[in-house]
Protein backbone atom coordinates (compact mmCIF):
# COMPACT_ATOMS: atom_id res chain seq x y z
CA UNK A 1 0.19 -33.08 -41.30
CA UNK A 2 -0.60 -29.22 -40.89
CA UNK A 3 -2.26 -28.14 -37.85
CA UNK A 4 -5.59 -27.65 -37.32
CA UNK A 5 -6.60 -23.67 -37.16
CA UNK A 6 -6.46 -23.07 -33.18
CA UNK A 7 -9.67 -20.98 -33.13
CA UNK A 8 -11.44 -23.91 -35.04
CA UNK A 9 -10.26 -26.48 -32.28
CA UNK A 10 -11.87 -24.69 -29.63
CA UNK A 11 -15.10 -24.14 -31.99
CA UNK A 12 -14.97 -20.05 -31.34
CA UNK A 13 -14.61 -17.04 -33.82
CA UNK A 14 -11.42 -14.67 -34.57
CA UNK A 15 -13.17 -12.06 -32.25
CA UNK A 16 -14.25 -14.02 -29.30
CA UNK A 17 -13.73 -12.75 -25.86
CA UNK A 18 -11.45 -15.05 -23.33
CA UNK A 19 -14.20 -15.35 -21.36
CA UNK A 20 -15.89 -17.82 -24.08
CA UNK A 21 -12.30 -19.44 -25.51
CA UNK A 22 -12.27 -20.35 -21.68
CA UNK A 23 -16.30 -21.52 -21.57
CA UNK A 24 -15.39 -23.41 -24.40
CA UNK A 25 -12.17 -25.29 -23.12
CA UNK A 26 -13.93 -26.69 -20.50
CA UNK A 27 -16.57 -28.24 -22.67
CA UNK A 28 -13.97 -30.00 -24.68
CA UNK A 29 -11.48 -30.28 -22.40
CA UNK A 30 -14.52 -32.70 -20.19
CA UNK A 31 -15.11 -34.21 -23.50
CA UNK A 32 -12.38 -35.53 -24.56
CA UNK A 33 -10.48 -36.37 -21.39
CA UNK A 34 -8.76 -39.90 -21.22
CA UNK A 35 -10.81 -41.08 -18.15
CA UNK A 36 -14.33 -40.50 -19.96
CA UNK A 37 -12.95 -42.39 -23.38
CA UNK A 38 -11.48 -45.57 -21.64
CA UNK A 39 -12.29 -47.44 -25.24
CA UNK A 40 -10.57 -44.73 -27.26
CA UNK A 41 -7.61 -43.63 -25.25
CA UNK A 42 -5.14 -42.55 -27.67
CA UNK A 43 -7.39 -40.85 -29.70
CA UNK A 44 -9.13 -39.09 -27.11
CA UNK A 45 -5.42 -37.86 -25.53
CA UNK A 46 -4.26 -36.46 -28.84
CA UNK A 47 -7.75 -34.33 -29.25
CA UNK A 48 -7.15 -33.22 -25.63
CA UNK A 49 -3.98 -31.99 -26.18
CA UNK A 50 -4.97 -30.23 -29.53
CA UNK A 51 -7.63 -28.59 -26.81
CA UNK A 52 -5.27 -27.26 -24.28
CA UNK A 53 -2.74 -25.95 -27.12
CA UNK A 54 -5.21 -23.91 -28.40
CA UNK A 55 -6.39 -22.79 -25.05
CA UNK A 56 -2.83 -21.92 -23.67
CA UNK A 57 -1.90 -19.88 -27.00
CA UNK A 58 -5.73 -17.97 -27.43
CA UNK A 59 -5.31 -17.04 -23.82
CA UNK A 60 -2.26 -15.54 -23.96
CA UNK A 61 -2.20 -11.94 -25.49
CA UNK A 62 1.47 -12.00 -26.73
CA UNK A 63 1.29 -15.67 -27.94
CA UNK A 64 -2.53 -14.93 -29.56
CA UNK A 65 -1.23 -11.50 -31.58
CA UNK A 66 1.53 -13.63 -33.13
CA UNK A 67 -0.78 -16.35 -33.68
CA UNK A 68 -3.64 -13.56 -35.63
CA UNK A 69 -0.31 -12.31 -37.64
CA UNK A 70 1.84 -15.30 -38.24
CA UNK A 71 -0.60 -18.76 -37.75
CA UNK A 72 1.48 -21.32 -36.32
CA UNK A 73 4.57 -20.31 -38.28
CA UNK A 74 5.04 -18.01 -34.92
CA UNK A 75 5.73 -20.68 -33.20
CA UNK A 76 8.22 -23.00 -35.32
CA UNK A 77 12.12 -23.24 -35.63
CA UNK A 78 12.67 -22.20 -31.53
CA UNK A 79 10.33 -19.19 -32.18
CA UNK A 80 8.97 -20.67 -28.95
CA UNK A 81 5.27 -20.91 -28.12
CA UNK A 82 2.92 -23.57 -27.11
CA UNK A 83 3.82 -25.99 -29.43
CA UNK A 84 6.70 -27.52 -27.31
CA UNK A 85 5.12 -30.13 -25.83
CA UNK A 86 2.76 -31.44 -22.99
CA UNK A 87 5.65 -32.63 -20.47
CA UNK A 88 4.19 -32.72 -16.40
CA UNK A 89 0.97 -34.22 -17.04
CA UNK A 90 -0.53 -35.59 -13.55
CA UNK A 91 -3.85 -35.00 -11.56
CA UNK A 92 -6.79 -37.42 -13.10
CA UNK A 93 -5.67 -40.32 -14.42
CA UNK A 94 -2.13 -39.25 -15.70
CA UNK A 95 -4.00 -36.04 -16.77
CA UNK A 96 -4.04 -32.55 -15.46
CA UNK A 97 -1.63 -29.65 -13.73
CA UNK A 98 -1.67 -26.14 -15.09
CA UNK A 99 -4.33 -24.82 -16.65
CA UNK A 100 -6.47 -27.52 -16.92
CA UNK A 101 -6.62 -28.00 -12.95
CA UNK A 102 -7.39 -23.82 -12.47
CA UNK A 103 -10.28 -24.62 -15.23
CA UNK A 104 -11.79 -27.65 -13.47
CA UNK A 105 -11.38 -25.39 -9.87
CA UNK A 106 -13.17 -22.69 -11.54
CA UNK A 107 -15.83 -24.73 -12.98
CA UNK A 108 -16.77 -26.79 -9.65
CA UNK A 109 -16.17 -23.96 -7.34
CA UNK A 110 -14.01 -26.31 -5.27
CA UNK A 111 -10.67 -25.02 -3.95
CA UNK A 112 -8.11 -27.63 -2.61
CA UNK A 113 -7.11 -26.23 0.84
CA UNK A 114 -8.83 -25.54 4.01
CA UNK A 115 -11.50 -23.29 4.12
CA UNK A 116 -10.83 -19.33 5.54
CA UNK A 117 -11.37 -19.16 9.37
CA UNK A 118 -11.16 -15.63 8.88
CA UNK A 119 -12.12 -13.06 6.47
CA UNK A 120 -10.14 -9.31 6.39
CA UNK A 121 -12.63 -6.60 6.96
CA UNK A 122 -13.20 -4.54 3.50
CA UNK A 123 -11.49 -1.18 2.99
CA UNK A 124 -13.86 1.71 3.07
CA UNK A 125 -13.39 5.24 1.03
CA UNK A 126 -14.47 8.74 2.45
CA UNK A 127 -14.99 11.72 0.49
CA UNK A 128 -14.13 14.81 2.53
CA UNK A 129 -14.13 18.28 0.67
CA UNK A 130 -12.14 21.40 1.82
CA UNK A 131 -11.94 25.23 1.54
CA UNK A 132 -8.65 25.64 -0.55
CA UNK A 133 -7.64 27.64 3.01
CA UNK A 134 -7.69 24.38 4.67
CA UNK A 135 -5.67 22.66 1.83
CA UNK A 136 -3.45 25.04 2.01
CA UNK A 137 -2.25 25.32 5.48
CA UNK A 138 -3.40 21.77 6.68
CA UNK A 139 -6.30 20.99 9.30
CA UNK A 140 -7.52 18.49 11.55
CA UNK A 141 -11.26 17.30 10.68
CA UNK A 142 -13.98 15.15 11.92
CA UNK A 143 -15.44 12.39 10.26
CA UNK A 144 -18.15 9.60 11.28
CA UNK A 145 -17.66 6.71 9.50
CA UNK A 146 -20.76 4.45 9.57
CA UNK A 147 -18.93 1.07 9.06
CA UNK A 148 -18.68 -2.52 10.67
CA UNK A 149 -16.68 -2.42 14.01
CA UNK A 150 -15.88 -5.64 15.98
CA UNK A 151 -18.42 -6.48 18.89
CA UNK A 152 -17.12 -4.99 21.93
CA UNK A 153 -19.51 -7.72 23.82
CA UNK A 154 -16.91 -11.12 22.37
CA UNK A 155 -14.65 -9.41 21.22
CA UNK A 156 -15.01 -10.35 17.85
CA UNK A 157 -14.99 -14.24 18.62
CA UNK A 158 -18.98 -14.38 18.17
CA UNK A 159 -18.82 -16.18 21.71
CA UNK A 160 -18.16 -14.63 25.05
CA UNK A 161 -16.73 -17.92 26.10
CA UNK A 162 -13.59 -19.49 23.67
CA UNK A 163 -14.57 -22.95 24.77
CA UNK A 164 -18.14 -22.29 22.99
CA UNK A 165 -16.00 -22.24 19.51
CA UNK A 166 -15.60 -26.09 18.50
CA UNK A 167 -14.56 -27.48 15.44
CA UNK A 168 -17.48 -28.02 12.81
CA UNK A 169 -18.39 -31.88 13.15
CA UNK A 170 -19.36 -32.12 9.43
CA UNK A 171 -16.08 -31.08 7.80
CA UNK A 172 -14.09 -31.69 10.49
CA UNK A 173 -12.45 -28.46 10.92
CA UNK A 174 -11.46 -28.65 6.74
CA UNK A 175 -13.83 -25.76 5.67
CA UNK A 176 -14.77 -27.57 2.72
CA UNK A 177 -16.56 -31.28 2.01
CA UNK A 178 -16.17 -33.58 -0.76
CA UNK A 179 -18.70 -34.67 -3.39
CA UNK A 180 -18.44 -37.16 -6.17
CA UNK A 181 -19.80 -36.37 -9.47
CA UNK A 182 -18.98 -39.08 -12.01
CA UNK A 183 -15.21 -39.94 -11.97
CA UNK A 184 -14.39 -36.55 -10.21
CA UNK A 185 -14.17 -35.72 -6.51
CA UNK A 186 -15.37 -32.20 -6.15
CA UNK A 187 -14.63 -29.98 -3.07
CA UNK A 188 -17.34 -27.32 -1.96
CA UNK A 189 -17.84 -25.20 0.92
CA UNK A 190 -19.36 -27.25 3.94
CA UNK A 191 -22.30 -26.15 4.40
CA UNK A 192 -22.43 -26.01 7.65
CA UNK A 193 -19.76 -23.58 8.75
CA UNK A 194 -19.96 -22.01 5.84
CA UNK A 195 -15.84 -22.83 4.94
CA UNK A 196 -14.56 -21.12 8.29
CA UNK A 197 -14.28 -24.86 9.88
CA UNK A 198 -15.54 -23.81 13.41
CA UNK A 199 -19.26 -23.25 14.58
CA UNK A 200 -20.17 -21.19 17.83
CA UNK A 201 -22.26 -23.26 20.13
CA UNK A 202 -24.10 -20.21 21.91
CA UNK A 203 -23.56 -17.28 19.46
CA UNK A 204 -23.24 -14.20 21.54
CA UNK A 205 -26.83 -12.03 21.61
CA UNK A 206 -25.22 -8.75 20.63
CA UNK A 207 -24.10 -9.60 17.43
CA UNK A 208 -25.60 -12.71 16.71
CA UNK A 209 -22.22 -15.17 16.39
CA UNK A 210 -21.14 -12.46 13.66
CA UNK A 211 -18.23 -10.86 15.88
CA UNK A 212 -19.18 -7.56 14.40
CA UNK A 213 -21.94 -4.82 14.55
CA UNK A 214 -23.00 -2.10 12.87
CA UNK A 215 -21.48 1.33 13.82
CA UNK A 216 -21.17 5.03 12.89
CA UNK A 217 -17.73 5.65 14.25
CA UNK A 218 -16.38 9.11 14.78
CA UNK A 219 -12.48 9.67 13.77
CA UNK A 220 -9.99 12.24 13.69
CA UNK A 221 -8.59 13.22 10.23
CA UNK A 222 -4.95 15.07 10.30
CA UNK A 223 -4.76 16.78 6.49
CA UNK A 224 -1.73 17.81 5.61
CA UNK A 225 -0.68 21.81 4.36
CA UNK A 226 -0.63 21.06 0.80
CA UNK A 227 -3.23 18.08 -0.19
CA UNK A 228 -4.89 18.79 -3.84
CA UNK A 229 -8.11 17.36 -5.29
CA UNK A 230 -7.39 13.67 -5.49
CA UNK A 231 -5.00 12.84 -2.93
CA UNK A 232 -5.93 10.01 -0.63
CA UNK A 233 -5.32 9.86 2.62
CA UNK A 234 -5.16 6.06 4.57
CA UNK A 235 -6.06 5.12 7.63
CA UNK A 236 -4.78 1.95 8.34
CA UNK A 237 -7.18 -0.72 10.29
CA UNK A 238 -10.12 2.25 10.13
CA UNK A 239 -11.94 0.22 7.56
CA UNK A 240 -14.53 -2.50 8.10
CA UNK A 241 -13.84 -4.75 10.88
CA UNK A 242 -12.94 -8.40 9.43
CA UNK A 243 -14.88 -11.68 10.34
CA UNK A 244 -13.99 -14.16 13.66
CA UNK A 245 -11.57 -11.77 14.47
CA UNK A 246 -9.93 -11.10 11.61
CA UNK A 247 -7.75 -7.40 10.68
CA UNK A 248 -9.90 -4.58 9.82
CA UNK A 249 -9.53 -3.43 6.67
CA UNK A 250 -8.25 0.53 5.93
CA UNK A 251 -10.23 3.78 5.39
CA UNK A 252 -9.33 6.07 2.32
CA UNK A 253 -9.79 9.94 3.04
CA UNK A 254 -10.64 10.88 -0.64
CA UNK A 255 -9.33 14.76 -1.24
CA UNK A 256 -11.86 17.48 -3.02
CA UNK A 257 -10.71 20.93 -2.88
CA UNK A 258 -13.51 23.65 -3.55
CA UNK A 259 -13.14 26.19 -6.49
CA UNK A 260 -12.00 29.56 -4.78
CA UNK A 261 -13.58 33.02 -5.32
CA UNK A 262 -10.26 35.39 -6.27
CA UNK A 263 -7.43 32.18 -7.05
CA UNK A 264 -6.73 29.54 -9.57
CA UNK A 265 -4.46 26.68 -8.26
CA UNK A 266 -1.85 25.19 -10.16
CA UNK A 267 -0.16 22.71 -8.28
CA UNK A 268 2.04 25.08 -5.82
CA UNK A 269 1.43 28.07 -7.43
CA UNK A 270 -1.75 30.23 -7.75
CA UNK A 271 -3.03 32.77 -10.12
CA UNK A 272 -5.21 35.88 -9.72
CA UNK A 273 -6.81 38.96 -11.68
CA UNK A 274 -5.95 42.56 -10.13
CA UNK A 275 -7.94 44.83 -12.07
CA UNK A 276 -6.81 48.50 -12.02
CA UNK A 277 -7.99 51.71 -13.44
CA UNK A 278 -6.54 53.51 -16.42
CA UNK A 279 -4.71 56.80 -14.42
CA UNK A 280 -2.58 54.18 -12.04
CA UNK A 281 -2.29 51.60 -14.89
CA UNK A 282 -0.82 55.56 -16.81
CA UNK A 283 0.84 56.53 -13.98
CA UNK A 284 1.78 54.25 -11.94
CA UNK A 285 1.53 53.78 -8.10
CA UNK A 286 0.67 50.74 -5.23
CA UNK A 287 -2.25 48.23 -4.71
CA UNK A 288 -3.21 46.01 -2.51
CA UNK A 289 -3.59 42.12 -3.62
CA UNK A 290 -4.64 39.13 -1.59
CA UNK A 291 -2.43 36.20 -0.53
CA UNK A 292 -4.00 33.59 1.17
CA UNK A 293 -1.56 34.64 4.46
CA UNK A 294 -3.06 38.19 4.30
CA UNK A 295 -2.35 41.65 2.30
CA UNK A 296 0.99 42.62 0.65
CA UNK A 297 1.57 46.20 -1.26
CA UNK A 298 1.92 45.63 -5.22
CA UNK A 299 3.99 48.15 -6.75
CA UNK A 300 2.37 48.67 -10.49
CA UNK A 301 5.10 50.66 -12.82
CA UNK A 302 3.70 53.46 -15.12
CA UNK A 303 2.18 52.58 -18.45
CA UNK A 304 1.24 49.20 -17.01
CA UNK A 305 -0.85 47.26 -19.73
CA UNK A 306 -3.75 44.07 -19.59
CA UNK A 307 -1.91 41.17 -19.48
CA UNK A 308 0.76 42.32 -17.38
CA UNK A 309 1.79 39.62 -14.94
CA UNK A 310 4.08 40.27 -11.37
CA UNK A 311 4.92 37.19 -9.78
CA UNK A 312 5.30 37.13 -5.58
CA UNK A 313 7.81 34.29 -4.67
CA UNK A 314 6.64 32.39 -1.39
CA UNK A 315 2.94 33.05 -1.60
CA UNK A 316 1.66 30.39 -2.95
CA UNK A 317 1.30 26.53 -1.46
CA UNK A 318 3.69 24.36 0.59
CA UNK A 319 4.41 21.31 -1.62
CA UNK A 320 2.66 18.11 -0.06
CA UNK A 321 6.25 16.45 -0.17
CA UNK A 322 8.69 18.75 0.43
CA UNK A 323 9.46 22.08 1.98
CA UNK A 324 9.21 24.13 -1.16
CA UNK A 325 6.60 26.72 -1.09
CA UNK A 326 5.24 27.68 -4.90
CA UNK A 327 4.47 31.71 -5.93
CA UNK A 328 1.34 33.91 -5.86
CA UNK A 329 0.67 35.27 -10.46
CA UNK A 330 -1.00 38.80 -10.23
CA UNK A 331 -1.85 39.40 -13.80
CA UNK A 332 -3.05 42.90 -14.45
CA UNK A 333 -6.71 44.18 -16.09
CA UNK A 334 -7.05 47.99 -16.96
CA UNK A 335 -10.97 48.61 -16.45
CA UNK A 336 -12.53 51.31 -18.80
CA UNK A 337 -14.09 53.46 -16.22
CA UNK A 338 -17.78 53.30 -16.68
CA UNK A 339 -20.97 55.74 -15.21
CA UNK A 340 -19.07 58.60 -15.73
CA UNK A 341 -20.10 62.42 -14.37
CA UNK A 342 -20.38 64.85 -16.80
CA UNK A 343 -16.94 66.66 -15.49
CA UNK A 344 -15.37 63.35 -16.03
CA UNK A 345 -16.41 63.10 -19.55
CA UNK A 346 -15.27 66.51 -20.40
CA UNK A 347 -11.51 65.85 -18.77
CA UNK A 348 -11.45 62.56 -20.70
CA UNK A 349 -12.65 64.09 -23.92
CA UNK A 350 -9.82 66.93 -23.53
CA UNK A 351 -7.56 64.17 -22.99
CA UNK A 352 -8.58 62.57 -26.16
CA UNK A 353 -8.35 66.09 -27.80
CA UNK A 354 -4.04 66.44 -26.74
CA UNK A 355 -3.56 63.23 -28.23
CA UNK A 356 -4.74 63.96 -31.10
CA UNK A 357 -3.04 67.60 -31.65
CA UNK A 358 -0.04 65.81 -30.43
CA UNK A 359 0.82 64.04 -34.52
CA UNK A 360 3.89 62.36 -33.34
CA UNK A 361 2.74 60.88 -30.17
CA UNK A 362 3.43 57.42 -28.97
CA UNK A 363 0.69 57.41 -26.52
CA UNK A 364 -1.16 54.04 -27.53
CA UNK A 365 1.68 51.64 -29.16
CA UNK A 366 -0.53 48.62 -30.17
CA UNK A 367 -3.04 50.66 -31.68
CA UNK A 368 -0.55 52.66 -34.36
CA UNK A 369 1.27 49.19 -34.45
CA UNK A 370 -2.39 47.78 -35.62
CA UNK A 371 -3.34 50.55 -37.61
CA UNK A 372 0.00 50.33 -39.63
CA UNK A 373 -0.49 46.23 -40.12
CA UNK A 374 -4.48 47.20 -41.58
CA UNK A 375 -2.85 49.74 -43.67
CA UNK A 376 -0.30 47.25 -45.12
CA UNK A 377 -2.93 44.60 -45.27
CA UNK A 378 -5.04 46.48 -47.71
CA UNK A 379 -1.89 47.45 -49.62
């Protein structure tokens, strides 16, 4: 007999998320379980197991995308798959294990085990921006924190006294009570520790019986030389202090460099625009440039052009993991001198006038180089 189409056993579509294959599992997998269908057994079994088949292979993604592509051919002569077989059944009435027993946790709420005594504090992010100065050379900051800290009154027991911390009388210390509904047992928090399985008998007035309080904390932050936008930094046990005592969770220094005025970072290395004007981009000569350490002397060759990049070694950034420092990029822009005197005008203009008497002159490559491409161009 061919087998039934696994997306029609479970009643869903071809596009339906796992959150509804799962919704719908537990519908049918309560339906037709053995213990509700004492007078149809067999029958009942065999539907169950056509159920969880189609469950286990829809929520897996490898075993689904052969099922979408192959049907159940995927799964036949040792292809492998759910199809070989149902061994390890236990749990209700011969019934259960795997992932029928997470489904019917899920569904109740229940766990199995003892309820948490205690409860890790949560971790906490910072965002902390800096100058790309500070980035650069590494700096120690401030920070206040406001954040959970543990009561400095119990100590974080919720009790000054130990002996007022007594094991809860209504679920005995479990964390969790039992309730029947129909032929299951369900477990649920107890209600009256709230699943921690101890209750404080005189809760201490600071924080209440919480073992916490509220607090804006101040720390000390050491960045290191080298830290780019979106490194973390963590602080471990500077987070939110846990419940009844419990570790504090850990506080993540989030890294966000400011945009700087003259450079461009690129990872160890930085960039930067040194414009220059036309008689020492001619004739060469020295300029100062910035470094983020101070002023070094640029020596700038004659007939220096826009675009021209000199690279310093050493003056860039220290790498964040290593010793290696990256290099300073000086790239070169020729300015066009602008509000000129009249004297000015006239020397530039007799400039002009000596390259032009001068026919076999060189003085502007790129431009006869253009000139000579137009003149091709146009045939």
């Amino acid at each position: 007999m061919a087998k039934k189409d696994y997306y029609e056993t479970l009643g869903v579509s071809k596009s339906a998320s796992e959150s509804e294959i799962k919704k719908a599992y537990k519908r049918l997998a309560m339906k037709y379980h053995p213990d509700k269908n004492q007078d149809n057994k067999a029958e009942a079994e065999e539907k169950f197991k056509e159920v969880k088949e189609a469950y286990e292979v829809l929520t897996d993604p490898q075993k689904k995308a052969a099922y979408d592509q192959y049907g159940h051919a995927a799964f036949e002569q040792g292809q492998g798959g759910a199809g070989g077989g149902f061994g390890g059944f236990g749990g209700f009435g011969g019934f259960g294990g795997g992932a029928f027993d997470d489904i019917f946790s899920d569904f109740f709420g229940g766990g199995r085990g003892r309820g948490q005594t205690a409860s890790r504090g949560n971790d906490l992010q910072y965002n902390i921006t800096l100058t790309l100065e500070e980035a650069a050379a590494g700096v120690s900051k401030e920070i206040k924190v406001p954040t959970w800290v543990s009561c400095d009154t119990c100590h974080g027991q919720g009790t000054e006294k130990s002996s007022d911390v007594v094991t809860c009388n209504t679920c005995h210390g479990a964390g969790v009570v039992q309730m029947r509904q129909g032929f299951f047992a369900v477990q649920q928090e107890c209600p009256t520790c709230h699943g921690r399985g101890k209750v404080v008998k005189n809760p201490c007035k600071k924080c209440h019986g919480e073992g916490r309080i509220q607090k804006t904390k101040t720390l000390s932050v050491t960045i290191p030389a080298g830290v780019d936008t979106g490194n973390r930094i963590r602080l471990s046990g500077e987070g939110e202090a846990g419940l009844n005592g419990a570790p504090s969770g850990d506080l993540c220094v989030q890294v966000q460099v400011k945009s700087h005025a003259i450079f461009e970072r690129d990872g160890t290395n930085l960039h930067c625009e040194i414009p220059i004007n036309i008689v020492l981009a001619s004739l060469g000569g020295e300029v100062e440039v910035p470094t983020l350490n101070g002023k070094v002397s640029l020596t700038i060759p004659a007939e220096t052009q826009t675009g021209k990049m000199f690279r310093l070694r050493g003056k860039g950034i220290k790498s964040l993991r290593g010793n290696a420092v990256g290099d300073l990029y000086c790239h070169v822009v020729v300015e066009t001198p602008v509000n000129l005197t009249s004297k000015q005008k006239e020397l530039l203009k007799e400039l002009g006038e000596s390259f032009k008497a001068d026919k076999n002159s060189k003085h502007s490559p790129k431009e006869k180089s253009f000139f000579d491409k137009v003149k091709k161009f146009f045939g």
